[in-house]
C-alpha atoms as a PDB file:
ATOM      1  CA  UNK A   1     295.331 185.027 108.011  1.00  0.00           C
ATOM      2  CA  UNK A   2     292.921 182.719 106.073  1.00  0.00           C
ATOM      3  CA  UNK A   3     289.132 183.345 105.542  1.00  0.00           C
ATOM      4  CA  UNK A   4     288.323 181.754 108.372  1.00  0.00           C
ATOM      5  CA  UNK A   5     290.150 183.189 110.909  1.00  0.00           C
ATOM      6  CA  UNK A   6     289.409 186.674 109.031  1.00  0.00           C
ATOM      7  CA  UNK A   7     285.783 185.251 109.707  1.00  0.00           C
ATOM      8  CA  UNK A   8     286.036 185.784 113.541  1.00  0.00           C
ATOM      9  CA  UNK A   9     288.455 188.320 113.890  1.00  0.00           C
ATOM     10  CA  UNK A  10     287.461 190.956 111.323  1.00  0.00           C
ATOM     11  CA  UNK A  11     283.857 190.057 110.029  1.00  0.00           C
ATOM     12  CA  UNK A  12     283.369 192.791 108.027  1.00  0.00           C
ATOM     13  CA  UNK A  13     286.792 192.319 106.228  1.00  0.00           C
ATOM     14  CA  UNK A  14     285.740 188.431 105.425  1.00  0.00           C
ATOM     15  CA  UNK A  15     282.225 189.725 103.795  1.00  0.00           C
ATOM     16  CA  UNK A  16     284.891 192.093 101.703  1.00  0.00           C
ATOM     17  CA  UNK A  17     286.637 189.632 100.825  1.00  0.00           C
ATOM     18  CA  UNK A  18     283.481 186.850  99.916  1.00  0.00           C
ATOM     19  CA  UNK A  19     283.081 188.330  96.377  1.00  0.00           C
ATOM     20  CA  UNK A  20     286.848 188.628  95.024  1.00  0.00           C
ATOM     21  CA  UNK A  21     287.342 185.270  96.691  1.00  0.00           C
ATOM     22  CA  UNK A  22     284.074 183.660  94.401  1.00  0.00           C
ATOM     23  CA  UNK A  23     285.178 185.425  91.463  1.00  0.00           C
ATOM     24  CA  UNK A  24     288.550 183.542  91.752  1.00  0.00           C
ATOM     25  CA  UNK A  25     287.160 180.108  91.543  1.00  0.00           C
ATOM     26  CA  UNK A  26     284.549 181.523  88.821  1.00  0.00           C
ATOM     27  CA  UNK A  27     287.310 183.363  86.496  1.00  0.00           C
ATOM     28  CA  UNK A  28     289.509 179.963  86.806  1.00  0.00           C
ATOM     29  CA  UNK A  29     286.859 178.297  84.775  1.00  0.00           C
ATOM     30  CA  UNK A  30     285.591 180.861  82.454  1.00  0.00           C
ATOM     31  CA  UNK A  31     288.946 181.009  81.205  1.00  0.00           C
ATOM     32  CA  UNK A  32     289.046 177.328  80.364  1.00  0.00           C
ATOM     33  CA  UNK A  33     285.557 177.965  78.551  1.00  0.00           C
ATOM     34  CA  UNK A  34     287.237 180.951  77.108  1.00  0.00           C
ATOM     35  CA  UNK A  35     289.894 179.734  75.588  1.00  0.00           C
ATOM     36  CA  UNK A  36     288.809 176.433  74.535  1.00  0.00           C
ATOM     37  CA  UNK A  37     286.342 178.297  72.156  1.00  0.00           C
ATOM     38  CA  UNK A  38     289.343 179.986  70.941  1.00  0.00           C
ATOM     39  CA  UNK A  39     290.405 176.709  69.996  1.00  0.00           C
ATOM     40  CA  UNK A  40     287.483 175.361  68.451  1.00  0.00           C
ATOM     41  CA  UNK A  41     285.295 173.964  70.839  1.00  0.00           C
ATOM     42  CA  UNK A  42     282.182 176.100  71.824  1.00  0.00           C
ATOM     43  CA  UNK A  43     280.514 173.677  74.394  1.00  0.00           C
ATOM     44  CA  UNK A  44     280.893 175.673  77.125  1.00  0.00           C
ATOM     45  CA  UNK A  45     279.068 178.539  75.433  1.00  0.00           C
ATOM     46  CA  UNK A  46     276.160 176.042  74.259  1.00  0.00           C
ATOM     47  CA  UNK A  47     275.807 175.476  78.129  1.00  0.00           C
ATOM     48  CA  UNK A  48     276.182 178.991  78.727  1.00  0.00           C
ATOM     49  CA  UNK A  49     279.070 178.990  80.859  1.00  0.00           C
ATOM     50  CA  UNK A  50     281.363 181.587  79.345  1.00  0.00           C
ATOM     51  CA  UNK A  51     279.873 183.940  81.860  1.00  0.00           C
ATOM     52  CA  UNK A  52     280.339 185.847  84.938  1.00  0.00           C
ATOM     53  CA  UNK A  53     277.165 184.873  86.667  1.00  0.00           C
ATOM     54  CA  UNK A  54     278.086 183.131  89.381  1.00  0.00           C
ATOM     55  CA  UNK A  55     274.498 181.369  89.574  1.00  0.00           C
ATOM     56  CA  UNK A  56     276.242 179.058  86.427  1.00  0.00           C
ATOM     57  CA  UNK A  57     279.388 178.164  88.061  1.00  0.00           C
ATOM     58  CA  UNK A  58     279.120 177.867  91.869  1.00  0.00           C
ATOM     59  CA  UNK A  59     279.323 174.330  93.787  1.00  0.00           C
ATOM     60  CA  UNK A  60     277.656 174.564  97.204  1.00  0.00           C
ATOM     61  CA  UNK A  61     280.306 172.673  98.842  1.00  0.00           C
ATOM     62  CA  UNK A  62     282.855 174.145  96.800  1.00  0.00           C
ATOM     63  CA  UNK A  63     281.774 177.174  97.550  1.00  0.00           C
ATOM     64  CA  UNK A  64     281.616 176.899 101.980  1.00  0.00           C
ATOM     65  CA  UNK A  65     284.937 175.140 101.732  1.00  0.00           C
ATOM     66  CA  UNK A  66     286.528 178.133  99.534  1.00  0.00           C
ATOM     67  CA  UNK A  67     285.010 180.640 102.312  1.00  0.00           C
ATOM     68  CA  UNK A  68     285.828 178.632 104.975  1.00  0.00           C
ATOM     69  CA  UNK A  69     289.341 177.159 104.471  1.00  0.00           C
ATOM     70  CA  UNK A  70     290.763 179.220 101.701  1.00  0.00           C
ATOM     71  CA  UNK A  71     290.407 176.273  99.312  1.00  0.00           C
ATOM     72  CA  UNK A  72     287.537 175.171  97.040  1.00  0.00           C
ATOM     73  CA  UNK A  73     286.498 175.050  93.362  1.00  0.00           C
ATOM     74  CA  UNK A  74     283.345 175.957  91.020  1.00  0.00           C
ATOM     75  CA  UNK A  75     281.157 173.401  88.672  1.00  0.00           C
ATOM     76  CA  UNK A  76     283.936 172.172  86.175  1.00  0.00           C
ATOM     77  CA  UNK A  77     283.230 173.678  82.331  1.00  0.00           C
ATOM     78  CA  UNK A  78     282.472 171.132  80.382  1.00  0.00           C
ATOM     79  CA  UNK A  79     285.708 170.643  77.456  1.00  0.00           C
ATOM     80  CA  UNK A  80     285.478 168.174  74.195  1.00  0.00           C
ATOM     81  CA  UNK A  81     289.335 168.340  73.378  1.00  0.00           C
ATOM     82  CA  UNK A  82     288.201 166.548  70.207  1.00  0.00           C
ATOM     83  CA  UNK A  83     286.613 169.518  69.656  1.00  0.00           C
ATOM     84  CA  UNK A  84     290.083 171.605  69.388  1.00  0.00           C
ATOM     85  CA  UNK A  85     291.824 172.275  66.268  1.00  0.00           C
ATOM     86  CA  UNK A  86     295.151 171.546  68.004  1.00  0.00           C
ATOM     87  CA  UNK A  87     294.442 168.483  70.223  1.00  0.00           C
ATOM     88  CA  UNK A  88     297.622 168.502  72.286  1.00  0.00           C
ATOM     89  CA  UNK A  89     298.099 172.190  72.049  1.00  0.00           C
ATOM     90  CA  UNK A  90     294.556 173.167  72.827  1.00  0.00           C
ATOM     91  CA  UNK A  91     294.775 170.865  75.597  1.00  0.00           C
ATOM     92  CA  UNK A  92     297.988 172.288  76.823  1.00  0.00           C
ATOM     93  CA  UNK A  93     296.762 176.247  76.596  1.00  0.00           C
ATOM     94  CA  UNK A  94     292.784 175.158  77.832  1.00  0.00           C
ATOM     95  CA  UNK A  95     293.874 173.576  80.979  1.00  0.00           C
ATOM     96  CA  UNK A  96     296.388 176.493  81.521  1.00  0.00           C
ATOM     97  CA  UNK A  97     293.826 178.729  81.656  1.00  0.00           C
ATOM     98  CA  UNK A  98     292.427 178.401  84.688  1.00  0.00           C
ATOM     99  CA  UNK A  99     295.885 178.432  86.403  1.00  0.00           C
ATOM    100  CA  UNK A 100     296.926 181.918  84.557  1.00  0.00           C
ATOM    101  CA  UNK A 101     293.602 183.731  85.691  1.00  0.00           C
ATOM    102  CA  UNK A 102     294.573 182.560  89.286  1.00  0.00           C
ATOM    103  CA  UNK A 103     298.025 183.558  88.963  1.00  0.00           C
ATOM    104  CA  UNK A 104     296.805 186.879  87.359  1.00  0.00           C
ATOM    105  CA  UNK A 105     294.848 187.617  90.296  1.00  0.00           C
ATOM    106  CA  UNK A 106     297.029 187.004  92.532  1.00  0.00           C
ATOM    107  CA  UNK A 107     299.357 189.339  90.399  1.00  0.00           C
ATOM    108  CA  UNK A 108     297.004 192.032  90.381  1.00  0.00           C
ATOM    109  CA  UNK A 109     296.701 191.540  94.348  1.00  0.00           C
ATOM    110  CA  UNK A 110     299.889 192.490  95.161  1.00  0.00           C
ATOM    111  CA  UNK A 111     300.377 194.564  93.086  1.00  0.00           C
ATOM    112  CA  UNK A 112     297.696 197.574  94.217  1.00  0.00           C
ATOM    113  CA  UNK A 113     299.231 196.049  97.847  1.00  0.00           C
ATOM    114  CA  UNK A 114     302.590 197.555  96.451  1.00  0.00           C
ATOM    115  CA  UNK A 115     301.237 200.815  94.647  1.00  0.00           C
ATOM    116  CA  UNK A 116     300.396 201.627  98.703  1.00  0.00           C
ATOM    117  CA  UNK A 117     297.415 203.089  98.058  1.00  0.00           C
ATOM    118  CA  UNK A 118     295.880 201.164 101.215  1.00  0.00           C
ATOM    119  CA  UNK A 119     297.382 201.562 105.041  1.00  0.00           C
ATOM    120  CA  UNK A 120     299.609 198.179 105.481  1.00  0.00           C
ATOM    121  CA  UNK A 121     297.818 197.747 108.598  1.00  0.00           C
ATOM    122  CA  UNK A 122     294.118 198.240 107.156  1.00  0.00           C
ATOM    123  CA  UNK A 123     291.207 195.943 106.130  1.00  0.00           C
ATOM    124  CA  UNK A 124     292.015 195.954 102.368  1.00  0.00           C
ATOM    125  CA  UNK A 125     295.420 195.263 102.942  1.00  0.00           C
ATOM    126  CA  UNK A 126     294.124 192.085 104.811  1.00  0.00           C
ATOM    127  CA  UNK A 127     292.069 191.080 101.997  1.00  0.00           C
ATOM    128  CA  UNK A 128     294.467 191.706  99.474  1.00  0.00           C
ATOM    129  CA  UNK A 129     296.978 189.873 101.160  1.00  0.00           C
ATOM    130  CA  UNK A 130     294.651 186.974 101.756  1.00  0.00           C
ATOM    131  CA  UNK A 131     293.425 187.114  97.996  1.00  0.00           C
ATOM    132  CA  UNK A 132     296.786 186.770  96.561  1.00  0.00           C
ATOM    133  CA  UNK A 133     297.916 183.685  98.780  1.00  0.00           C
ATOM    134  CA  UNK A 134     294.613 181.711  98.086  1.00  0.00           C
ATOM    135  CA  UNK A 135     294.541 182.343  94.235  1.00  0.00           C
ATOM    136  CA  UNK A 136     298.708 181.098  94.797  1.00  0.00           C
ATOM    137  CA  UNK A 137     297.780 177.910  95.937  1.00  0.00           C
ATOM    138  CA  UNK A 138     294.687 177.503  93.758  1.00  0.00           C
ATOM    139  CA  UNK A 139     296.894 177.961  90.886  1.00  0.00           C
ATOM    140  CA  UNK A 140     299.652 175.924  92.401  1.00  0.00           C
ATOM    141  CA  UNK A 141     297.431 172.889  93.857  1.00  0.00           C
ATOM    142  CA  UNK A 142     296.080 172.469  89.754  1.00  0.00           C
ATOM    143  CA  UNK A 143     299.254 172.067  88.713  1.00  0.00           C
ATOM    144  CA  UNK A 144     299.697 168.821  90.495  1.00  0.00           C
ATOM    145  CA  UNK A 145     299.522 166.245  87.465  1.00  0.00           C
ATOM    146  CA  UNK A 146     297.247 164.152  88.557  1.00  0.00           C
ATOM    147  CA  UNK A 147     293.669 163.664  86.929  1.00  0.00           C
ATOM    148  CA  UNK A 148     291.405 165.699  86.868  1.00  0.00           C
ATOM    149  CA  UNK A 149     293.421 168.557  88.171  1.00  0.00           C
ATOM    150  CA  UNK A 150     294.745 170.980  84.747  1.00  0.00           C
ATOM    151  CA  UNK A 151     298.014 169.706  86.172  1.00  0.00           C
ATOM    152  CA  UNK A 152     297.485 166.396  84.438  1.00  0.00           C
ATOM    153  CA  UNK A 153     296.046 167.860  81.286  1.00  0.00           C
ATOM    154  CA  UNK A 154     298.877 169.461  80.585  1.00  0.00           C
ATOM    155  CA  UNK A 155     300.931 166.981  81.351  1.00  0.00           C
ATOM    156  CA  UNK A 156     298.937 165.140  78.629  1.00  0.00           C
ATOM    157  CA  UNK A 157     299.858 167.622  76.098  1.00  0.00           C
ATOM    158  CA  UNK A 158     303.589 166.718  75.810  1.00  0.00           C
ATOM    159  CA  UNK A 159     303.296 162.823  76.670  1.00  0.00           C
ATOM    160  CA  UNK A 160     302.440 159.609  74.300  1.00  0.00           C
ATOM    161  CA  UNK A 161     299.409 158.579  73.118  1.00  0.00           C
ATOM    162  CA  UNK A 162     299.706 155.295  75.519  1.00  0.00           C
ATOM    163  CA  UNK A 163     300.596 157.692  78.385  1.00  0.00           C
ATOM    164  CA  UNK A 164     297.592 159.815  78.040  1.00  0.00           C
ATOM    165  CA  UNK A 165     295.525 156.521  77.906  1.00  0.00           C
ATOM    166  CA  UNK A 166     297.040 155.134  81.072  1.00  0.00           C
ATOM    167  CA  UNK A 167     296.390 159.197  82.743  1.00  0.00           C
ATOM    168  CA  UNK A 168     292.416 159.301  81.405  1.00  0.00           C
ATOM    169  CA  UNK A 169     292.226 155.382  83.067  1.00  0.00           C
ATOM    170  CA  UNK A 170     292.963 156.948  86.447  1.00  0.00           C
ATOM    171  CA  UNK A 171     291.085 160.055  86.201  1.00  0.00           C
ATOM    172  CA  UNK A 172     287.612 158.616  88.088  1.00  0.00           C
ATOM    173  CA  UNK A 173     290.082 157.621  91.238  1.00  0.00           C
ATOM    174  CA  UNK A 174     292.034 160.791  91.223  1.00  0.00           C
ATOM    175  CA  UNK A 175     289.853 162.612  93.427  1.00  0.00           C
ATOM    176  CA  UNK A 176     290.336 159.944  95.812  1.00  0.00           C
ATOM    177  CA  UNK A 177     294.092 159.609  95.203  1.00  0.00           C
ATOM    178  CA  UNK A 178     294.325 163.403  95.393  1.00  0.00           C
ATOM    179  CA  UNK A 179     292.518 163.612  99.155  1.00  0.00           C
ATOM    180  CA  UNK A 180     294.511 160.278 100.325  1.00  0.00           C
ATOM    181  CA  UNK A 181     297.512 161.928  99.602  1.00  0.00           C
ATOM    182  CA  UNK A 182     296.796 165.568 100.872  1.00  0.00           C
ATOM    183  CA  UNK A 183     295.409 163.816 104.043  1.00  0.00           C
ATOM    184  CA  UNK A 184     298.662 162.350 104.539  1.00  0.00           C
ATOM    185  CA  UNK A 185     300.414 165.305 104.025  1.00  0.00           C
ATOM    186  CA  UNK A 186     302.181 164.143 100.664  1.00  0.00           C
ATOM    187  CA  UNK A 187     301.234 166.689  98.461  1.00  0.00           C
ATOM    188  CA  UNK A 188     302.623 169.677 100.561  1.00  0.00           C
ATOM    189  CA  UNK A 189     306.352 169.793  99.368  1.00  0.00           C
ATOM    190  CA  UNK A 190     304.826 169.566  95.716  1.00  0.00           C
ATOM    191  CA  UNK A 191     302.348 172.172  96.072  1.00  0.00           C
ATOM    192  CA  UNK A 192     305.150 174.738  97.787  1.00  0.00           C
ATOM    193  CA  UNK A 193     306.992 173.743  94.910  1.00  0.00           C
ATOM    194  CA  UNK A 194     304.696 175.446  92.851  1.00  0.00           C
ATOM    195  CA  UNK A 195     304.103 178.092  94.875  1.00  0.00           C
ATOM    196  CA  UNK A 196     307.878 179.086  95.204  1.00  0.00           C
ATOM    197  CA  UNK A 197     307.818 178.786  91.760  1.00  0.00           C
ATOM    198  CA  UNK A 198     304.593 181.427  91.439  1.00  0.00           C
ATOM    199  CA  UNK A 199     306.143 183.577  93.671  1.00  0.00           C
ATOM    200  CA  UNK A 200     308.885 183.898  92.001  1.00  0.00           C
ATOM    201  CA  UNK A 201     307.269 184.659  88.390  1.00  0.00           C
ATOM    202  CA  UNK A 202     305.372 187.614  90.226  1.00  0.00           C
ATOM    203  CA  UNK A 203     308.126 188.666  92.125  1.00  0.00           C
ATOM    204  CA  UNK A 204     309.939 189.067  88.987  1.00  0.00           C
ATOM    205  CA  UNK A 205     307.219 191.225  87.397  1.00  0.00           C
ATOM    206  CA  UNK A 206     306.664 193.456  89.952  1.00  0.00           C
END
């Protein structure tokens, strides 16, 4: 059940599950801020980012499509990888970031859903349930490699100079590129790729 059908059929659960779901979004980019200052670069403290307010992070759209559909995103943190004192490493671990916090969330979800601490047929288990599978596919869709999804950033990391070049070029298209192809469907084998793959990283933990 996604937030929007939680929305009509348990109202009170999808006002539950409004914060958790904001802080997922929010987390995903403190840790970029986070650890890029780790790395060197402090621009996202400057701006005052590396916080938990969500007043600094939230996109308005971003926001009503995350409680709507399941699927949204906060106000990038601004990054100088020149900054870094590893450029391809801090690029690697800075855009990884944001998809570990997800995945830890999602983690951390299921996890209190299999200590049983809630009824299996109960509102928290709902929002649980439905907290885990969004923060899934937020973690999963960023891993798609294509600019300016972290995906692509890390992908960056491990190619050529020229490669990176020809990746930056397309960055102010990918957006497009990126809702083209969802549109059409393309991306969903990729992003259950990913997901499998999360799944099976958490499934191994637990």
């Amino acid at each position: 059940m996604g937030p929007i059908l939680m929305l009509f059929k348990n109202p009170g659960a999808f006002f539950l599950l409004m914060i958790p779901l904001l802080y997922s979004v929010i987390i995903h980019e403190v840790a970029h801020g986070w650890v890029a200052e780790k790395m060197g670069d402090t621009t996202a403290r400057w701006l005052g980012r590396i916080t938990l307010n969500p007043i600094k992070h939230l996109d308005p759209i971003g926001t009503l499509m995350l409680l709507l559909f399941g699927f949204g995103w906060a106000k990038p943190v601004p990054v100088n990888f020149s900054n870094l004192r590893d450029y391809r490493k801090g690029m690697i671990l800075v855009s990884a970031a944001g998809i570990t916090a997800n995945i830890t969330l999602a983690f951390l979800a299921l996890l209190i859903m299999r200590m049983n601490i809630f009824s299996p047929w109960g509102i928290m288990t709902d929002i649980l349930s439905v907290l885990a599978r969004i923060n899934m596919i937020l973690a999963a869709f960023n891993l798609i490699p294509i600019p300016p999804l972290d995906g692509s950033k890390i992908l960056m990391g491990f190619v050529s100079n020229r490669a990176q070049y020809q990746l930056m070029q397309l960055e102010p298209y990918g957006m497009f590129i990126i809702i083209g192809l969802l549109f059409f469907g393309l991306l969903n084998p990729l992003i259950t790729f990913f997901e499998q793959i999360i799944v099976t990283i958490i499934n191994l933990i637990l």
